[in-house]
N, C-alpha and C. Protein backbone atom coordinates (compact mmCIF):
# COMPACT_ATOMS: atom_id res chain seq x y z
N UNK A 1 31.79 28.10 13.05
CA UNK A 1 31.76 27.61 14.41
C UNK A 1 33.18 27.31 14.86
N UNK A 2 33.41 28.13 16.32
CA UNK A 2 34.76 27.84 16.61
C UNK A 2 35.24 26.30 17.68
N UNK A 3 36.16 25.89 17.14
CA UNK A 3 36.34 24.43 17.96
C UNK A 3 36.21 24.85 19.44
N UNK A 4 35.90 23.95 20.07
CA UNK A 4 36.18 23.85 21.48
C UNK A 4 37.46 23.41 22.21
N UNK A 5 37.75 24.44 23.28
CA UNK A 5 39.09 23.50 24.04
C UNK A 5 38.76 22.27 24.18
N UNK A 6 40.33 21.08 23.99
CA UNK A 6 40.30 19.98 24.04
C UNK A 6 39.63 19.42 25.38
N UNK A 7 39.32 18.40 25.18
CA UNK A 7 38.53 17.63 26.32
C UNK A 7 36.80 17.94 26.95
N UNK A 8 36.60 19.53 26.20
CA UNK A 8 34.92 19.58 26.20
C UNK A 8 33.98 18.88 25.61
N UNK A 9 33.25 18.23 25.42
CA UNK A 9 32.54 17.72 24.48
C UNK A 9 30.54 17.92 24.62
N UNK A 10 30.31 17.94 23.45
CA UNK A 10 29.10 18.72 22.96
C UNK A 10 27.79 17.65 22.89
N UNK A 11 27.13 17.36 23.45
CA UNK A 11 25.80 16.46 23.11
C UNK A 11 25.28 16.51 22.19
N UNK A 12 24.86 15.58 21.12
CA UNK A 12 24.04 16.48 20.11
C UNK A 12 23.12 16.88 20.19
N UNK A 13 22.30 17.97 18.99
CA UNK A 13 21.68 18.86 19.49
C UNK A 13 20.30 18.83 19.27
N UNK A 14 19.25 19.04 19.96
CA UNK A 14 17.85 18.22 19.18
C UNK A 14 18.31 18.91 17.81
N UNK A 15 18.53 19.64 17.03
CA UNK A 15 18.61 19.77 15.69
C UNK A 15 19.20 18.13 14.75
N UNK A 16 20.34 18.36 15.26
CA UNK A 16 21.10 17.13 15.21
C UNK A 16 20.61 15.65 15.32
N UNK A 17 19.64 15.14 16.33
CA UNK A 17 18.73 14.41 16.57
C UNK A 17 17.68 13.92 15.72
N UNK A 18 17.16 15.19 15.57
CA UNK A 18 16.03 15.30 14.59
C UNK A 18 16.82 14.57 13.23
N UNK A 19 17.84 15.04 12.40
CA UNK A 19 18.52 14.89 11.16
C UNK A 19 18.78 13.13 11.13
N UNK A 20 19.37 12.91 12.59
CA UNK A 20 19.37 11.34 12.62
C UNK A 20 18.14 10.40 12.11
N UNK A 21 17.13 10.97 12.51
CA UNK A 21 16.19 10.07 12.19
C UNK A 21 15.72 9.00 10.68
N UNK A 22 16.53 10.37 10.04
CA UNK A 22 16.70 9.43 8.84
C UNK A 22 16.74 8.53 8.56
N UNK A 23 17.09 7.66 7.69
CA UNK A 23 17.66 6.13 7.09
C UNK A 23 19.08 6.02 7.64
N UNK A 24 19.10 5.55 8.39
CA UNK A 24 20.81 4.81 8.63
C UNK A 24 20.93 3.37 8.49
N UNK A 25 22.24 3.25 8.52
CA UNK A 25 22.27 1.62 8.75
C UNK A 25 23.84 1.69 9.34
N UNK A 26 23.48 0.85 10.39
CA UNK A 26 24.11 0.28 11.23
C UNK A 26 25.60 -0.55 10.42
N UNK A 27 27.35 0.23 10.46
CA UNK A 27 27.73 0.12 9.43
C UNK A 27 28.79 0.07 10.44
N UNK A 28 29.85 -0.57 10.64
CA UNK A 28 31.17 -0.59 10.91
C UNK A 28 32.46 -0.48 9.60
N UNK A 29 32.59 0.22 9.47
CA UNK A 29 33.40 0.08 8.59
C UNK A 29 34.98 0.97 8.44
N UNK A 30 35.86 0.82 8.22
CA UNK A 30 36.93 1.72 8.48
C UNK A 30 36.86 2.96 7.66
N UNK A 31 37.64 4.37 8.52
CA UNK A 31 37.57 5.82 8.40
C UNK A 31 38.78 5.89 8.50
N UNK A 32 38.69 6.54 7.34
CA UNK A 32 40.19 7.57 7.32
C UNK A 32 39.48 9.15 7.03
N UNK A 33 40.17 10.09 8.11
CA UNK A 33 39.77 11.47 8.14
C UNK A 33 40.95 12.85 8.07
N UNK A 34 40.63 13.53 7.25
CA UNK A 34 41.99 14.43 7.36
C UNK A 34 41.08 16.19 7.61
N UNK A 35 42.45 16.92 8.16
CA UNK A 35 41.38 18.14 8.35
C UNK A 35 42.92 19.01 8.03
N UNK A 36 42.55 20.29 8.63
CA UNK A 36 43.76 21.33 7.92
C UNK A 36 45.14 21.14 8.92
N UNK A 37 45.53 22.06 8.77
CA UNK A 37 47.48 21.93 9.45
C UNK A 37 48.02 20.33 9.30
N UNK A 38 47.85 19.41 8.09
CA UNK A 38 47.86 18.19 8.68
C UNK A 38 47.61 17.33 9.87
N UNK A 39 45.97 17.75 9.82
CA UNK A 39 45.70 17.31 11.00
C UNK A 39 45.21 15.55 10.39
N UNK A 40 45.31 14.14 11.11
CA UNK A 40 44.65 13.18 10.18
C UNK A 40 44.15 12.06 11.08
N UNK A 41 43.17 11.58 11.19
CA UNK A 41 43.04 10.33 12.22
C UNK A 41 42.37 9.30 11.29
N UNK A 42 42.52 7.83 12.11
CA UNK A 42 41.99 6.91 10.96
C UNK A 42 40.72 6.32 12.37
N UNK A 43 39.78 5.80 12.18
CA UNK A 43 38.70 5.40 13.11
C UNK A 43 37.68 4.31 12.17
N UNK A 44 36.53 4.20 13.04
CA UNK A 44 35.56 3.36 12.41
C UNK A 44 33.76 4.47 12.59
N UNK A 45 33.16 3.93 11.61
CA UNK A 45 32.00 4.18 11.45
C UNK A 45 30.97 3.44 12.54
N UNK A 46 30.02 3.97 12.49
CA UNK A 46 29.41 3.21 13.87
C UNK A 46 28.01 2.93 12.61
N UNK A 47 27.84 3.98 12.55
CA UNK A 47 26.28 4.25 11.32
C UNK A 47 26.50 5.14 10.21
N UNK A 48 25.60 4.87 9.33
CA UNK A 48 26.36 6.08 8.17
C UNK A 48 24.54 6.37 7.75
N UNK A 49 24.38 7.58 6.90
CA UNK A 49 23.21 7.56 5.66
C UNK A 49 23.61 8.29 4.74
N UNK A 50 22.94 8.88 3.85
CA UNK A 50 23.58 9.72 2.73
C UNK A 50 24.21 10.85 3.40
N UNK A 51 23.21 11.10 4.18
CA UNK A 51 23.88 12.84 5.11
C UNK A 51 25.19 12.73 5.95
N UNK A 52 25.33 11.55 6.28
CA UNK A 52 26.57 11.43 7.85
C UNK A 52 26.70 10.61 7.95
N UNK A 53 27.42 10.66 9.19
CA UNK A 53 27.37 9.56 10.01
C UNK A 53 28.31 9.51 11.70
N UNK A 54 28.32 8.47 12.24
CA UNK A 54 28.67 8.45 13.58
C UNK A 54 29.44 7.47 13.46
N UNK A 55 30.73 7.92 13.77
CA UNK A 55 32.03 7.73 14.47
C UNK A 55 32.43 7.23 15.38
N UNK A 56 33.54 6.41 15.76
CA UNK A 56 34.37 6.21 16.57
C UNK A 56 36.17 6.37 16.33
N UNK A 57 36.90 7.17 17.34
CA UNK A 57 38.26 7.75 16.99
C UNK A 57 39.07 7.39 18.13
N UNK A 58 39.99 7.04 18.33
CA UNK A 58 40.57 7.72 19.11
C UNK A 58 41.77 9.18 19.47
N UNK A 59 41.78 9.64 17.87
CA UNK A 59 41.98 10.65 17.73
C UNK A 59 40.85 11.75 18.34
N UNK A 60 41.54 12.64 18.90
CA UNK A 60 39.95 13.49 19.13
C UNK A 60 39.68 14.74 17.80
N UNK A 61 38.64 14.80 17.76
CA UNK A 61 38.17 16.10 17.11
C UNK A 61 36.97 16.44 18.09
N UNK A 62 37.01 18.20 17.09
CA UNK A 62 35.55 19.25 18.09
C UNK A 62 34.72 19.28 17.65
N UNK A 63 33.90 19.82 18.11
CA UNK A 63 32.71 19.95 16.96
C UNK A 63 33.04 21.63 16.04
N UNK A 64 32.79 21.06 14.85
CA UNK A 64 32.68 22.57 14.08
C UNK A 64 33.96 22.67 12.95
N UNK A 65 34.84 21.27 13.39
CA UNK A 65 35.90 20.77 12.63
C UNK A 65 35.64 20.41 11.09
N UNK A 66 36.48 20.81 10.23
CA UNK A 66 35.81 20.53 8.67
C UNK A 66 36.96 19.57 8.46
N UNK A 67 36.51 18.24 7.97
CA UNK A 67 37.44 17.21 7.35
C UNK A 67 37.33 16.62 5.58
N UNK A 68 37.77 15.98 5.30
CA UNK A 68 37.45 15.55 4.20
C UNK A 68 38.02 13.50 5.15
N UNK A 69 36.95 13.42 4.30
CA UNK A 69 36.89 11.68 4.91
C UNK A 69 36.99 10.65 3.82
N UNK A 70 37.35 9.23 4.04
CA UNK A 70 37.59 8.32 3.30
C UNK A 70 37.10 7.43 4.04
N UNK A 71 35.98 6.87 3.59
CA UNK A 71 34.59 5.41 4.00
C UNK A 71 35.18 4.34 3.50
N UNK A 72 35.53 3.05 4.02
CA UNK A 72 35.97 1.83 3.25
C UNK A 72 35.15 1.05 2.98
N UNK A 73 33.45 1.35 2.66
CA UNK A 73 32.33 1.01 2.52
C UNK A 73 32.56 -0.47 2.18
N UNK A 74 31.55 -1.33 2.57
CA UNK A 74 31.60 -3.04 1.66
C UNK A 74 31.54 -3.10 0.35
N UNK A 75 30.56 -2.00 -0.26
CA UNK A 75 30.19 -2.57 -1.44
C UNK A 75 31.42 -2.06 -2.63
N UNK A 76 32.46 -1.78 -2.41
CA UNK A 76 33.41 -1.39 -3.64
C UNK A 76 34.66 -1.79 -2.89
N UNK A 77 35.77 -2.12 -3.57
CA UNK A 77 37.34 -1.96 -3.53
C UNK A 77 37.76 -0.94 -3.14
N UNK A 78 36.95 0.26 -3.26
CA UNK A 78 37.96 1.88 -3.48
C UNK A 78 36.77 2.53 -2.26
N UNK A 79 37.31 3.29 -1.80
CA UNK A 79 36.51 4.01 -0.14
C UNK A 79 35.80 5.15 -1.17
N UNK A 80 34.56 5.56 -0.17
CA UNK A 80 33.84 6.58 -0.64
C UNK A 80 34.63 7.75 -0.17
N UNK A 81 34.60 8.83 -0.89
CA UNK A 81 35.26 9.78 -0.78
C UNK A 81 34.43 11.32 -0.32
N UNK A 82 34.19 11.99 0.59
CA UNK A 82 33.52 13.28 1.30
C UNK A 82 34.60 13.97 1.52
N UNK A 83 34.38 15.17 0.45
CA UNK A 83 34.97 16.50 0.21
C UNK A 83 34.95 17.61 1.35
N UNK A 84 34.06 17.36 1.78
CA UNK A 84 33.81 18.37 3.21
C UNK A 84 32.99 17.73 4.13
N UNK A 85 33.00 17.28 5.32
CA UNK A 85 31.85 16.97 6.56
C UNK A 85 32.58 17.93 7.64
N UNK A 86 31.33 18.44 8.59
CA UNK A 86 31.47 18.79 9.71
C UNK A 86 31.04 18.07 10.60
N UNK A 87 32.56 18.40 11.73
CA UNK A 87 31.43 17.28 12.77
C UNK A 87 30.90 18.62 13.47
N UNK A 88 29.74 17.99 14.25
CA UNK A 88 28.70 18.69 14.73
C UNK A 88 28.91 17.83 16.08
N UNK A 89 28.69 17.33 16.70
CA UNK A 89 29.04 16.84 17.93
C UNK A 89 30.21 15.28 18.23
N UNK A 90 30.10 16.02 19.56
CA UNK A 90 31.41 14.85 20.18
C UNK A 90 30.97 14.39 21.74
N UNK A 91 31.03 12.76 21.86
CA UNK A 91 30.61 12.15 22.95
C UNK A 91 32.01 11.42 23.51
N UNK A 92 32.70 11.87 23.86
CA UNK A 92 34.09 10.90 24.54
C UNK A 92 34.84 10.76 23.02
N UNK A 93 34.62 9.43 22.69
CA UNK A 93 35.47 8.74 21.63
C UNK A 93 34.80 8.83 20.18
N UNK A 94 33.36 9.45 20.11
CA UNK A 94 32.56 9.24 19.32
C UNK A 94 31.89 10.72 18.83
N UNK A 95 31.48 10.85 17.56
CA UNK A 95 31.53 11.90 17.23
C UNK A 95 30.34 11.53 15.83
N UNK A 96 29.68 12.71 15.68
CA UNK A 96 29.08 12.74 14.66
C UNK A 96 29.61 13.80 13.06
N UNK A 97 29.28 13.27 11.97
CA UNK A 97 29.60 14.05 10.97
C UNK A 97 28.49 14.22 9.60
N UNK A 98 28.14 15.37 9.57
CA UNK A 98 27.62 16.05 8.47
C UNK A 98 28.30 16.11 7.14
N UNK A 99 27.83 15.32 5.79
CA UNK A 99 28.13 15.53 5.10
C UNK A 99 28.02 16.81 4.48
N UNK A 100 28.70 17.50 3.88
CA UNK A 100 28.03 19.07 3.73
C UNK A 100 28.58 19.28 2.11
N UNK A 101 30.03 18.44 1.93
CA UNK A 101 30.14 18.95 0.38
C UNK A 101 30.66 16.78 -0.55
N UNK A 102 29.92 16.49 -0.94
CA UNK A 102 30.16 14.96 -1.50
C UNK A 102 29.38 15.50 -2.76
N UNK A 103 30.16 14.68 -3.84
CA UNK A 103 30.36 14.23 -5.36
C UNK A 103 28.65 13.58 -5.06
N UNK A 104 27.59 14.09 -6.22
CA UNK A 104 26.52 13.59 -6.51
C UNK A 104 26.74 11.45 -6.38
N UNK A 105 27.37 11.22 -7.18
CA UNK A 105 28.00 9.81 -7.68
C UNK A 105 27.76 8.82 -6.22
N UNK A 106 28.90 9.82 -4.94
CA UNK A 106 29.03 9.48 -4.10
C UNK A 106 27.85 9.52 -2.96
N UNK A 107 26.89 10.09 -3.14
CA UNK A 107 25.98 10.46 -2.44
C UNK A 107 24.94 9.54 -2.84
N UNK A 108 24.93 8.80 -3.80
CA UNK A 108 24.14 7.97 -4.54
C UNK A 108 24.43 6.78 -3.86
N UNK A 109 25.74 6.74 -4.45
CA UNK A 109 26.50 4.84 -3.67
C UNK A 109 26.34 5.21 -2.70
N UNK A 110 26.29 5.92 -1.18
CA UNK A 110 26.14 5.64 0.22
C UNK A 110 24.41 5.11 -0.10
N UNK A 111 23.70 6.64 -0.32
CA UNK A 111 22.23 6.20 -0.57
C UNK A 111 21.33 4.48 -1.17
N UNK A 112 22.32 4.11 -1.92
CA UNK A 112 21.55 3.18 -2.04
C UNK A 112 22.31 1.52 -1.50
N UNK A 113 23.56 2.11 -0.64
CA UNK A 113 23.89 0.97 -0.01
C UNK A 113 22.77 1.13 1.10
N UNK A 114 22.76 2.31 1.99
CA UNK A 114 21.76 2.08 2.85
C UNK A 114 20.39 1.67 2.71
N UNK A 115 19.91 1.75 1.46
CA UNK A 115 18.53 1.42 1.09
C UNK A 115 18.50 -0.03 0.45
N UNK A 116 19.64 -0.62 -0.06
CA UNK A 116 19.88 -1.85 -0.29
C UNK A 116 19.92 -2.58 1.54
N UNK A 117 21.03 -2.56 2.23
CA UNK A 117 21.36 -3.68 3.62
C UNK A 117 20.05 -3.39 4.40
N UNK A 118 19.09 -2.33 4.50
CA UNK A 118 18.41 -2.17 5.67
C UNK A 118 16.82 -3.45 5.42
């Protein structure tokens, strides 16, 4: 999927919608995000679940952007670490992301923080 010129932004998509429904929990927590050409922004989490989560930046990204991300989750000293997410949509300042490539380990600790706070 090719990015969009800057300043378009994408609704998400009932696909996208649908995927939300999941388990989330309602998570502020600090983001650090990096993508290719040294691209890097630091932001906050709005919601997270094992699969994603939703963003706030004021860096912009597009949708279709592949990052590798750093979660400063509560429950550890050391940030969760996602090898690959795409974001899939962008609302102004806010953006959603697909986990698509995370460490089993790591997919566990999001999973059962969210199934622990909710």
């Amino acid at each position: 999927m090719d990015a969009l010129p800057a300043g378009q932004q994408v609704p998400p998509t009932e696909h996208a919608e649908k995927d939300r429904r999941g388990r989330r929990l309602n998570l502020s927590c600090r983001l650090f995000f990096f993508g290719d050409d040294e691209f890097e922004g630091e932001g906050k989490t709005l919601d997270v679940s094992a699969n994603g989560c939703r963003a706030t930046s004021a860096v912009t990204v597009q949708p279709g952007m592949a990052l590798k991300l750093s979660l400063f989750l509560p429950d550890h000293n050391w940030p969760l670490r996602v090898d690959r997410g795409i974001v899939r949509w962008v609302a102004g300042q806010e953006f959603g992301v697909e986990f698509t490539t995370i460490r089993m380990a790591q997919r566990e600790r999001l999973r059962a923080l969210v199934m622990k706070r909710r």
